[in-house]
C-alpha atoms as a PDB file:
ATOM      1  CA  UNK A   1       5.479   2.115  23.758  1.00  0.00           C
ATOM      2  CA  UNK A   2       7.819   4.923  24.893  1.00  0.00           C
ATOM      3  CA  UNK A   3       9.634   5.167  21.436  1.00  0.00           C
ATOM      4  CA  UNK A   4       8.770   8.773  20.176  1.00  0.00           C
ATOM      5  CA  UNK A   5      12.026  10.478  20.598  1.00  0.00           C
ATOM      6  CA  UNK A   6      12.631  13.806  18.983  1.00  0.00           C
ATOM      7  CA  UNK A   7      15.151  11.857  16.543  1.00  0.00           C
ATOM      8  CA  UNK A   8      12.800   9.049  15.810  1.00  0.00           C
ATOM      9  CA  UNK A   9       9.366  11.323  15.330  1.00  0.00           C
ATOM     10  CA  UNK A  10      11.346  13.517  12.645  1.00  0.00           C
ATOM     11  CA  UNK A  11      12.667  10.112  11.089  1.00  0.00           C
ATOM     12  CA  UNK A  12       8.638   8.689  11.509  1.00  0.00           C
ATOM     13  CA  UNK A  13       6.884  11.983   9.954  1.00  0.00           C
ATOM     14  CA  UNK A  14       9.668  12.427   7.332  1.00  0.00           C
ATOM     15  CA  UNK A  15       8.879   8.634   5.828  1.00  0.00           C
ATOM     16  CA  UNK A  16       5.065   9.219   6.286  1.00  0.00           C
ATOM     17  CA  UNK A  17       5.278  12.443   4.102  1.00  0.00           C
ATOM     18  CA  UNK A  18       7.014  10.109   1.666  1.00  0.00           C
ATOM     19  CA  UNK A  19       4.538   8.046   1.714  1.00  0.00           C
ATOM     20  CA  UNK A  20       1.482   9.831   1.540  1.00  0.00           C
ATOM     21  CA  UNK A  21       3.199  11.892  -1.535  1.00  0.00           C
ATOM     22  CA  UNK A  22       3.655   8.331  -3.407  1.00  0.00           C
ATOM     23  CA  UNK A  23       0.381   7.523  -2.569  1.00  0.00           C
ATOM     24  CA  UNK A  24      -1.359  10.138  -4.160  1.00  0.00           C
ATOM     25  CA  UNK A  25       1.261  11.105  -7.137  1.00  0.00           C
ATOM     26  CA  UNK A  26       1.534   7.049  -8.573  1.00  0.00           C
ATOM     27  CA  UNK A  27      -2.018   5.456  -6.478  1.00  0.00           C
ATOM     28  CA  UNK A  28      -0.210   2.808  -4.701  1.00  0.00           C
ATOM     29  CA  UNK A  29      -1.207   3.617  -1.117  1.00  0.00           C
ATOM     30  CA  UNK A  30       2.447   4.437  -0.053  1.00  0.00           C
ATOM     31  CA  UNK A  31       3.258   0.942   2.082  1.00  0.00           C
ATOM     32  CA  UNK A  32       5.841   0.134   0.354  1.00  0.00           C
ATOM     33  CA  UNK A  33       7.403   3.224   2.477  1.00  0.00           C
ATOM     34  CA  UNK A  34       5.423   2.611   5.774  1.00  0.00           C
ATOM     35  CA  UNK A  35       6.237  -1.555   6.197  1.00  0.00           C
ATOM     36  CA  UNK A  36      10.050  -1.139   6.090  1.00  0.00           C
ATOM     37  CA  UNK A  37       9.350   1.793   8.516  1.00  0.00           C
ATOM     38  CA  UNK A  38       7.581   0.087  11.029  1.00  0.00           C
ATOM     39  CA  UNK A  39      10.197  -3.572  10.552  1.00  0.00           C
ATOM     40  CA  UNK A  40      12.693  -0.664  11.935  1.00  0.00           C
ATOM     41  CA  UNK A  41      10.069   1.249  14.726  1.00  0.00           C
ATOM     42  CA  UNK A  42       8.869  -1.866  15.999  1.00  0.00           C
ATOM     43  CA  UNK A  43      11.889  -3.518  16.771  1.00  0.00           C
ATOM     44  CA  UNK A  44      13.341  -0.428  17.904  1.00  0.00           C
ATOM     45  CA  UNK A  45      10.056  -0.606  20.557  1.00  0.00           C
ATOM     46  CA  UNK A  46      11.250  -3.999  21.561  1.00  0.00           C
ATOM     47  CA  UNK A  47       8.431  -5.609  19.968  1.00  0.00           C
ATOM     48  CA  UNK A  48       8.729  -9.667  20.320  1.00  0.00           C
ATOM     49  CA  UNK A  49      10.311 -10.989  16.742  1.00  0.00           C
ATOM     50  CA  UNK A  50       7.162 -13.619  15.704  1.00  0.00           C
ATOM     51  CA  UNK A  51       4.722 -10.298  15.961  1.00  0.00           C
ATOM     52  CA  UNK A  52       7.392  -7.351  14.218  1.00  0.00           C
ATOM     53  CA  UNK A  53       6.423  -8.240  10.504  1.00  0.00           C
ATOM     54  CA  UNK A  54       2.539  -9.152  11.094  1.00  0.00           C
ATOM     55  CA  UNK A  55       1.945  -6.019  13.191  1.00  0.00           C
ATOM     56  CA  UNK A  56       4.034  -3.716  10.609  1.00  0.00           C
ATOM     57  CA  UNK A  57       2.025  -5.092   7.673  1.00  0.00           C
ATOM     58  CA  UNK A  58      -1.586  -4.605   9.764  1.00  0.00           C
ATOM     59  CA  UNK A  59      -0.404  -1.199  10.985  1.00  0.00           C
ATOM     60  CA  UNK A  60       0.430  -0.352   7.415  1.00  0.00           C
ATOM     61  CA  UNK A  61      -2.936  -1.190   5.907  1.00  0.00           C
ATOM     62  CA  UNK A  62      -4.919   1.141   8.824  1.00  0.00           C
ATOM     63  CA  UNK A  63      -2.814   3.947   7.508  1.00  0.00           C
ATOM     64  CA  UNK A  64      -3.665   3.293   4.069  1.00  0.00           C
ATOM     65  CA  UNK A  65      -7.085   3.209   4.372  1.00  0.00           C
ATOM     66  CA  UNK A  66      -7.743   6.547   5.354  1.00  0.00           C
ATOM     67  CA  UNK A  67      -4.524   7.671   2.921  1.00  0.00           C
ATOM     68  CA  UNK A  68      -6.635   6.016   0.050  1.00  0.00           C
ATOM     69  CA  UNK A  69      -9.564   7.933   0.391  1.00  0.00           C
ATOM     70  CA  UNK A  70      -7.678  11.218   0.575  1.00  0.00           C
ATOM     71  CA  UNK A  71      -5.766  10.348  -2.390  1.00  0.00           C
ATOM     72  CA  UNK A  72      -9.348   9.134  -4.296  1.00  0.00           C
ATOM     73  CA  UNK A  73     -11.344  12.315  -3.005  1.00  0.00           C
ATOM     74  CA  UNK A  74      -8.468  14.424  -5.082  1.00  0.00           C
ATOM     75  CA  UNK A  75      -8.512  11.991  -8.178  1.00  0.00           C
ATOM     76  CA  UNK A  76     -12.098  12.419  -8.026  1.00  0.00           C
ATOM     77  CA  UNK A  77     -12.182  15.780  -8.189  1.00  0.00           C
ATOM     78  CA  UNK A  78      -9.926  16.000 -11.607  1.00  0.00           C
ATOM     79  CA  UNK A  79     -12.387  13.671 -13.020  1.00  0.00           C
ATOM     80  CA  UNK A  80     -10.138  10.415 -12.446  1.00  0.00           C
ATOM     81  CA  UNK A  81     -12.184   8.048 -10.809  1.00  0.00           C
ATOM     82  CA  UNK A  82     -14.821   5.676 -13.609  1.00  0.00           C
ATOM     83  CA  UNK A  83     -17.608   4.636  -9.960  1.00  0.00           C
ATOM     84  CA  UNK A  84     -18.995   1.871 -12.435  1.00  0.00           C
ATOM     85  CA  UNK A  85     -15.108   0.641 -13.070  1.00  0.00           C
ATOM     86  CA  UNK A  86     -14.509   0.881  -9.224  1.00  0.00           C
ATOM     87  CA  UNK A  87     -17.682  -1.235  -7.716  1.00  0.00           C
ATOM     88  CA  UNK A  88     -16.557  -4.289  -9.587  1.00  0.00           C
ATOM     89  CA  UNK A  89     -12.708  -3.837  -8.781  1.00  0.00           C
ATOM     90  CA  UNK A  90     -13.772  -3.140  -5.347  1.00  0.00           C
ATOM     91  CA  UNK A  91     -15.803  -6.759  -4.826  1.00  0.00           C
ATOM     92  CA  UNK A  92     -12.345  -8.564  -6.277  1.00  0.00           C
ATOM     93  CA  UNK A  93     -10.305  -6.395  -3.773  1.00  0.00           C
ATOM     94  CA  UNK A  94     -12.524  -7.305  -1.153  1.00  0.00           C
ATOM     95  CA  UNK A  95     -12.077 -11.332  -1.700  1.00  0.00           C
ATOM     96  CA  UNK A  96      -8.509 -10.881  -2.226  1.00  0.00           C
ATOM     97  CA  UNK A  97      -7.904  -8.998   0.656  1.00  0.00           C
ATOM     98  CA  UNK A  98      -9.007 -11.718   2.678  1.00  0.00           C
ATOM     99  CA  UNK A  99      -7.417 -14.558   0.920  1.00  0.00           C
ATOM    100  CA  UNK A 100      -4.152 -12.485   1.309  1.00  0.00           C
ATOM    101  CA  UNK A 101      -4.275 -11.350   4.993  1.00  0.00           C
ATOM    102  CA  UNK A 102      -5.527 -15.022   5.783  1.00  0.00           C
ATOM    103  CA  UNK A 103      -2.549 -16.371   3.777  1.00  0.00           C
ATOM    104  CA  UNK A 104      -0.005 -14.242   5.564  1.00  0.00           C
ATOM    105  CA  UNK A 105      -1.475 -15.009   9.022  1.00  0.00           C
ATOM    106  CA  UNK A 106      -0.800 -18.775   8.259  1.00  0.00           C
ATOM    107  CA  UNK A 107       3.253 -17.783   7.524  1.00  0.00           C
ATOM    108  CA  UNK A 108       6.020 -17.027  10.044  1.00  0.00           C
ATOM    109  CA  UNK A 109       7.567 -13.341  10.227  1.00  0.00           C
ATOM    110  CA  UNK A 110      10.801 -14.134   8.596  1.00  0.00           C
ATOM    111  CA  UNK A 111       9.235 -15.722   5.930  1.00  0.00           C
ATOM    112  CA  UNK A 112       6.964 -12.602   5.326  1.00  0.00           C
ATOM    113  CA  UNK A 113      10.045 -10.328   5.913  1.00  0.00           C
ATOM    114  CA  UNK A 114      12.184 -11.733   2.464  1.00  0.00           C
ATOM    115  CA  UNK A 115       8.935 -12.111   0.887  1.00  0.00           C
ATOM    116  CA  UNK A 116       8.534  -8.732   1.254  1.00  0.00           C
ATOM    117  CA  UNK A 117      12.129  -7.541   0.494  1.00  0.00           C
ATOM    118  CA  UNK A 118      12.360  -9.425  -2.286  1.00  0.00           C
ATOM    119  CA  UNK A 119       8.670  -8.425  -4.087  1.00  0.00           C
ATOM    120  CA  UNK A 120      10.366  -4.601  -3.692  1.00  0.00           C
ATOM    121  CA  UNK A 121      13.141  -5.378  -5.708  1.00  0.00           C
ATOM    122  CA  UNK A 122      11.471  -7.090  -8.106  1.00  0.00           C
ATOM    123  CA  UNK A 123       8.689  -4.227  -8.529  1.00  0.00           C
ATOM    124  CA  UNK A 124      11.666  -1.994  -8.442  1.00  0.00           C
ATOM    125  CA  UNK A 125      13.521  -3.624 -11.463  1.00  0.00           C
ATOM    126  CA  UNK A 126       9.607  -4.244 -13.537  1.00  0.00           C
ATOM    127  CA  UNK A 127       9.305  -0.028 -12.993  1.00  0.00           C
ATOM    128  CA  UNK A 128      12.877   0.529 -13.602  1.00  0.00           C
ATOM    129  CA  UNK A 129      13.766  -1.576 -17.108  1.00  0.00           C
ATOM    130  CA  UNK A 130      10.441  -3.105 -18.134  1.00  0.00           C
ATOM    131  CA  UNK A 131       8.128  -0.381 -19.867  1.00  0.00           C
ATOM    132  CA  UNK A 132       6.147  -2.170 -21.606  1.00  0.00           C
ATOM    133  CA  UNK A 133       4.539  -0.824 -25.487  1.00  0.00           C
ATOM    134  CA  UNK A 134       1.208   0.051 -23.608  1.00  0.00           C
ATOM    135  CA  UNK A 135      -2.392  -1.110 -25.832  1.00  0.00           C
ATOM    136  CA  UNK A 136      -4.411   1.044 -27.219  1.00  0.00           C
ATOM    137  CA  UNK A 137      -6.886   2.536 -24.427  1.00  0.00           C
ATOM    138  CA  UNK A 138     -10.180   1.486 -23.457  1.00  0.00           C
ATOM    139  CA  UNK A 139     -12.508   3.188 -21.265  1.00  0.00           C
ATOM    140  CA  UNK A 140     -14.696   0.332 -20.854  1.00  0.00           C
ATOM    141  CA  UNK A 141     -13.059  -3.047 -20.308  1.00  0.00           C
ATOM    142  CA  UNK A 142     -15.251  -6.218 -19.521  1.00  0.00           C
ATOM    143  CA  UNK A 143     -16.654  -6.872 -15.748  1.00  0.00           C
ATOM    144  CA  UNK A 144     -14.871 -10.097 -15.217  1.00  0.00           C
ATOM    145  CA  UNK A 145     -11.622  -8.598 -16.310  1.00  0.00           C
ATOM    146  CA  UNK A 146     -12.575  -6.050 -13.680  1.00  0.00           C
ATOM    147  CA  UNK A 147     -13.019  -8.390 -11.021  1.00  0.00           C
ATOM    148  CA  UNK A 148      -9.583 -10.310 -11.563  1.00  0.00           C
ATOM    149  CA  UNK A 149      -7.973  -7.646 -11.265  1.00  0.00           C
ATOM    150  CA  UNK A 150      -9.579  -5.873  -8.293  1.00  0.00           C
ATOM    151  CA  UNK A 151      -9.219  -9.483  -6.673  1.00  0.00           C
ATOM    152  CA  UNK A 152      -5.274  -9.565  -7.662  1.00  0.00           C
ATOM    153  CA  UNK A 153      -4.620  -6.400  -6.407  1.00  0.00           C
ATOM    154  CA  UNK A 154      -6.763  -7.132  -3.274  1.00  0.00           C
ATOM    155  CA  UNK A 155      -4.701 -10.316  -2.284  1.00  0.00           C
ATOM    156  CA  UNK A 156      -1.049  -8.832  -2.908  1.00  0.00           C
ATOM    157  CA  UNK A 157      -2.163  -5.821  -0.755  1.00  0.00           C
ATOM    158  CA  UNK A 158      -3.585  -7.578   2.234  1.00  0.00           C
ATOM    159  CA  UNK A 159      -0.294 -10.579   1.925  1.00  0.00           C
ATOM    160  CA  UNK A 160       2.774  -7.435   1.704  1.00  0.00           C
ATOM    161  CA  UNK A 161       0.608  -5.222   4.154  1.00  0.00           C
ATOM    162  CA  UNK A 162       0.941  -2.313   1.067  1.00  0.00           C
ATOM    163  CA  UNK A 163      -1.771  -0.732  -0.995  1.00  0.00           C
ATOM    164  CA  UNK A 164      -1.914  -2.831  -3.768  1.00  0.00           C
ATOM    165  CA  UNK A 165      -1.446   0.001  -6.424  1.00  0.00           C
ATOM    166  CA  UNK A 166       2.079  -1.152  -7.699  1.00  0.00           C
ATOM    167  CA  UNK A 167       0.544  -4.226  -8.741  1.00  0.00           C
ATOM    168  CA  UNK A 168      -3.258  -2.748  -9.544  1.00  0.00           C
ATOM    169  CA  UNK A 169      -2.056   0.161 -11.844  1.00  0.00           C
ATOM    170  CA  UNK A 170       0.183  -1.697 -14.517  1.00  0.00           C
ATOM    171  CA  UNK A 171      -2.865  -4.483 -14.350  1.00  0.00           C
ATOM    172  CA  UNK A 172      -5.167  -1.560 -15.300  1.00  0.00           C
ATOM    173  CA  UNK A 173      -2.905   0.160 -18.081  1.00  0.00           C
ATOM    174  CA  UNK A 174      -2.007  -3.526 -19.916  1.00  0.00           C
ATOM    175  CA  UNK A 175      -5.210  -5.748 -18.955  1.00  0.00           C
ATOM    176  CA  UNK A 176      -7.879  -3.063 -18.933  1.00  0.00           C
ATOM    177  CA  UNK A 177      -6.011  -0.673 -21.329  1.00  0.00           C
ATOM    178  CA  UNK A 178      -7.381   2.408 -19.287  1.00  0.00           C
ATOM    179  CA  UNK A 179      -5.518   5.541 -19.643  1.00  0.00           C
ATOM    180  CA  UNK A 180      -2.977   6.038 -16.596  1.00  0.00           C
ATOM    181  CA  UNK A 181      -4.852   8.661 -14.836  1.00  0.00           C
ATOM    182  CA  UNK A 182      -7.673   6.845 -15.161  1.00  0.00           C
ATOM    183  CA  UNK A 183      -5.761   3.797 -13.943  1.00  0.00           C
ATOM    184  CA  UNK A 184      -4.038   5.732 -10.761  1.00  0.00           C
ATOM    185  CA  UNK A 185      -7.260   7.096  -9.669  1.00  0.00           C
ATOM    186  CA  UNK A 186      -9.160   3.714  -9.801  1.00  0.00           C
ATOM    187  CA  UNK A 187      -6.599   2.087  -8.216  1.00  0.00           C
ATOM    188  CA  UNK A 188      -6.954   4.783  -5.337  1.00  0.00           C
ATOM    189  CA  UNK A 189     -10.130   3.841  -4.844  1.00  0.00           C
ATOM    190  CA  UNK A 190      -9.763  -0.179  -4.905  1.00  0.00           C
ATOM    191  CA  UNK A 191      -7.147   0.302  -2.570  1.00  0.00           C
ATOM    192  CA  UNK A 192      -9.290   2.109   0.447  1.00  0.00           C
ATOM    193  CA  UNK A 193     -11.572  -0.887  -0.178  1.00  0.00           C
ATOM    194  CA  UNK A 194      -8.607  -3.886   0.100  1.00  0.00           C
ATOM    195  CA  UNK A 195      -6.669  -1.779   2.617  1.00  0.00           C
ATOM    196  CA  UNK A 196     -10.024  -2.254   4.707  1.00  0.00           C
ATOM    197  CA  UNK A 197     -10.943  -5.632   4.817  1.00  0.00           C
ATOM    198  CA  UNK A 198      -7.131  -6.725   5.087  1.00  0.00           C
ATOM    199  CA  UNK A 199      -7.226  -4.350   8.159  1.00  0.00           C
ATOM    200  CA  UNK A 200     -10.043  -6.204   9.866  1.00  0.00           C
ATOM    201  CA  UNK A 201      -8.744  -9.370   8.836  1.00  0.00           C
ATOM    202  CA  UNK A 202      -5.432  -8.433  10.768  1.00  0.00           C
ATOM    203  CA  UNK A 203      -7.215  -7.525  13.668  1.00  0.00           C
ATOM    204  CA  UNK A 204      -9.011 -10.510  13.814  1.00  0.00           C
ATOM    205  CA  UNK A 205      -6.424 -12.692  13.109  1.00  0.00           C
ATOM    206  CA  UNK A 206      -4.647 -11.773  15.574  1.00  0.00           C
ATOM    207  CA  UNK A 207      -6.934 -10.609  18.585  1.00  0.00           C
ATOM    208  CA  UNK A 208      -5.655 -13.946  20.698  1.00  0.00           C
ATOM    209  CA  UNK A 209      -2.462 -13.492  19.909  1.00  0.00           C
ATOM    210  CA  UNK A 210      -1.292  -9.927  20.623  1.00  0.00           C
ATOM    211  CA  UNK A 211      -2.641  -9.457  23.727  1.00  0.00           C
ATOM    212  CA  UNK A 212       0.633  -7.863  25.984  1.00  0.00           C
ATOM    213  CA  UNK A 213       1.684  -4.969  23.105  1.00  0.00           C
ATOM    214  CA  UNK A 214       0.468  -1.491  24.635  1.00  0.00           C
ATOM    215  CA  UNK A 215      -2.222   0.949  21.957  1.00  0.00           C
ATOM    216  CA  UNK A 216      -2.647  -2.363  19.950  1.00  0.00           C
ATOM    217  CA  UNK A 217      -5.930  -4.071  18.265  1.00  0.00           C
ATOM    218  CA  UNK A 218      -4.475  -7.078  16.757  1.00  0.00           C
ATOM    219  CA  UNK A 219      -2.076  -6.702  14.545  1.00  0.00           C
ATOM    220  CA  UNK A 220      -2.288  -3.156  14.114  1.00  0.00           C
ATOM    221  CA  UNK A 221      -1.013  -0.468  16.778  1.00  0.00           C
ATOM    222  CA  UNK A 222      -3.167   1.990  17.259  1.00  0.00           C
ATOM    223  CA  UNK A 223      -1.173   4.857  19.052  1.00  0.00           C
ATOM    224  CA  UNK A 224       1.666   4.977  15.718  1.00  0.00           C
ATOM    225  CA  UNK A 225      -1.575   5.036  13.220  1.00  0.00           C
ATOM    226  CA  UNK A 226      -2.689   8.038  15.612  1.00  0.00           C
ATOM    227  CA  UNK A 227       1.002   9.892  14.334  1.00  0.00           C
ATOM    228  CA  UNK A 228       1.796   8.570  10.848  1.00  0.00           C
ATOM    229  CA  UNK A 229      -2.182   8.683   9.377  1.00  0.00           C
ATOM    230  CA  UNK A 230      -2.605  12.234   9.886  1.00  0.00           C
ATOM    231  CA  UNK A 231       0.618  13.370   8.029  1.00  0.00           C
ATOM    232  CA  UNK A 232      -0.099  10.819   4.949  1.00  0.00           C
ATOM    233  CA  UNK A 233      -3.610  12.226   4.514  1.00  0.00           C
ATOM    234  CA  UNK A 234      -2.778  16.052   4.328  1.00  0.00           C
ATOM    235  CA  UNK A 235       0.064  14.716   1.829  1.00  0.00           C
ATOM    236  CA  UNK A 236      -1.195  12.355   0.031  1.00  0.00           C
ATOM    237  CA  UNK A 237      -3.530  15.567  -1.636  1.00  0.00           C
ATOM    238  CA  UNK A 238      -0.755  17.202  -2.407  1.00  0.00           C
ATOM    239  CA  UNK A 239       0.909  14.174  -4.460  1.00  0.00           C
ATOM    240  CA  UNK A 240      -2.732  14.095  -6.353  1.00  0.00           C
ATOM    241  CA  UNK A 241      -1.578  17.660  -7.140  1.00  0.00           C
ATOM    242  CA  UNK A 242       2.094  17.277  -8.165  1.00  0.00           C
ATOM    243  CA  UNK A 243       0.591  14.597 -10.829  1.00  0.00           C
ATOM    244  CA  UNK A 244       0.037  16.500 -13.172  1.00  0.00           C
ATOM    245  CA  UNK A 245       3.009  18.845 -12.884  1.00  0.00           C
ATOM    246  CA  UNK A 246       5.759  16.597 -12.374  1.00  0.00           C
ATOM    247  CA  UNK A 247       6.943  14.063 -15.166  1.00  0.00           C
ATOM    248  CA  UNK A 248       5.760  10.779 -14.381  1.00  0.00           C
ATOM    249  CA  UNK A 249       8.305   8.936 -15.813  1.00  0.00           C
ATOM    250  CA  UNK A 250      11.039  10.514 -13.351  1.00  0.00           C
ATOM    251  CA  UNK A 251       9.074   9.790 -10.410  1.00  0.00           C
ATOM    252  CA  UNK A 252       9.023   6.416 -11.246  1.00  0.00           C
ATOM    253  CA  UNK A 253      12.513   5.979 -11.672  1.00  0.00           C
ATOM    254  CA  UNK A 254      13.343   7.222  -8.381  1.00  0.00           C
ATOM    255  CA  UNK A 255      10.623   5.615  -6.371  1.00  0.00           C
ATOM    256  CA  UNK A 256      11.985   1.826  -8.177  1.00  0.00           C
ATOM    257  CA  UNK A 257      15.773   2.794  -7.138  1.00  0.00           C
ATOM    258  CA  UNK A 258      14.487   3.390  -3.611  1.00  0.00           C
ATOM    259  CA  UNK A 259      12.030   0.403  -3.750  1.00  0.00           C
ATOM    260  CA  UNK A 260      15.559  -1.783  -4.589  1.00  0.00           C
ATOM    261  CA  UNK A 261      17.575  -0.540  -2.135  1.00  0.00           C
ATOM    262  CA  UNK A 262      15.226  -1.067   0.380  1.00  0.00           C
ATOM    263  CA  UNK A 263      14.328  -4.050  -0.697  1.00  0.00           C
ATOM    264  CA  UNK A 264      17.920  -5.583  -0.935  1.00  0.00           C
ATOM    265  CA  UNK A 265      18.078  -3.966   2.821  1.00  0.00           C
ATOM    266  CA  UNK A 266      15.116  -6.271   4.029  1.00  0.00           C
ATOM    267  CA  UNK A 267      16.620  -9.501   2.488  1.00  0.00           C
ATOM    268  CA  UNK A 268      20.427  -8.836   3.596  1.00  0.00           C
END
């Protein structure tokens, strides 16, 4: 897949240090950045039209995984990661994952594609003009809510080919009530688990179909993992960093206007 030009490869690395920032400053494993990335590098390789959205959402959760565990490794660090919270969110995220990648697998790529555009600009409009009055916190909500949603954030992940985290983290701060760097952290760490089985359940799903694409295992494409993963590790540390210097509140606002124009992009 001979589509590393200079212009591209600055355009590639430029979106995967946007990513890997997001994914460690909000804990949403940056996809929302890498899928519309990959809808544009794909087609730009040439790649046939009923594998472009599959293989850009299975690319997208290989990247995350190893993203996810950079950006957890940080959070843990700064105390932000409750293990006990994360084992049962983790077996949710693990049956969701599967129930999403299986779900998407079933629909066709253009479906998938304004799916996708249009769940951006609706999470960009929720982060934009709906904050809710947050509860009071709680640092140690029930299992079962635990499990719902770990298995929530798991399915959304795995379906949109994204980490999960801009659904996971407002679940945490409303439903669990846990305090939001508690609630980015966990959701770091659900999202390396999610991120992995929805990888292997791309892979699998589509081993007999994607047999002619060069550097790919399935649905994922191994050679432009090999470029973007590196560069979303190394940053998504440094977005663990710049959370607690930079005012949450204005991050958010920009990442929902790009998350809507993107998303309006998709769908048009």
């Amino acid at each position: 897949m001979d589509i590393f030009t200079p212009t591209i490869l600055l355009l590639t690395v430029s979106f995967s240090v946007l990513a890997g920032l997001l994914a460690g400053l909000l804990g949403i494993g940056g996809g929302v950045i890498l899928v519309p990335l990959f809808l544009w590098l794909f087609k730009l390789a040439g790649l046939p039209s009923d594998l472009l959205v599959h293989t850009a959402f299975g690319t997208s959760l290989c990247i995350i995984v190893p993203t996810a565990i950079s950006s957890t490794l940080g959070h843990r660090k700064r105390g932000n990661v409750a293990w006990h919270q994360v084992f049962y969110l983790a077996a949710g995220g693990a049956l969701g994952a599967i129930i999403g990648s299986s779900m998407a697998a079933l629909l066709s790529g253009k479906i998938l594609h304004a799916a996708f555009g249009g769940m951006q600009i609706l999470v960009g409009l929720k982060l934009l003009f709906f904050r809710p009055r947050l509860p009071p916190e709680e640092l140690n909500p029930r299992k079962i809510s635990l499990l719902l949603v770990g298995l929530t954030g798991g399915a959304f992940s795995a379906f949109f080919g994204v980490g999960g985290g801009v659904i996971a983290v407002p679940l945490m701060l409303i439903m669990l009530r846990l305090p939001i760097h508690l609630a980015v952290g966990n959701s770091s760490a659900l999202i390396v688990v999610s991120a992995f089985f929805g990888t292997i359940s791309y892979v699998l799903h589509g081993l007999n179909i994607v047999t002619t694409v060069p550097f790919s295992l399935g649905y994922v494409n191994l050679l432009v993992a090999a470029v973007v993963a590196p560069v979303t590790i190394v940053c998504a540390r440094i977005g663990v960093r710049l959370a607690s210097r930079i005012s949450q509140d204005r991050m958010v606002n920009v990442f929902a206007i790009v998350l809507i124009l993107i998303g309006l992009k998709l769908m048009l």
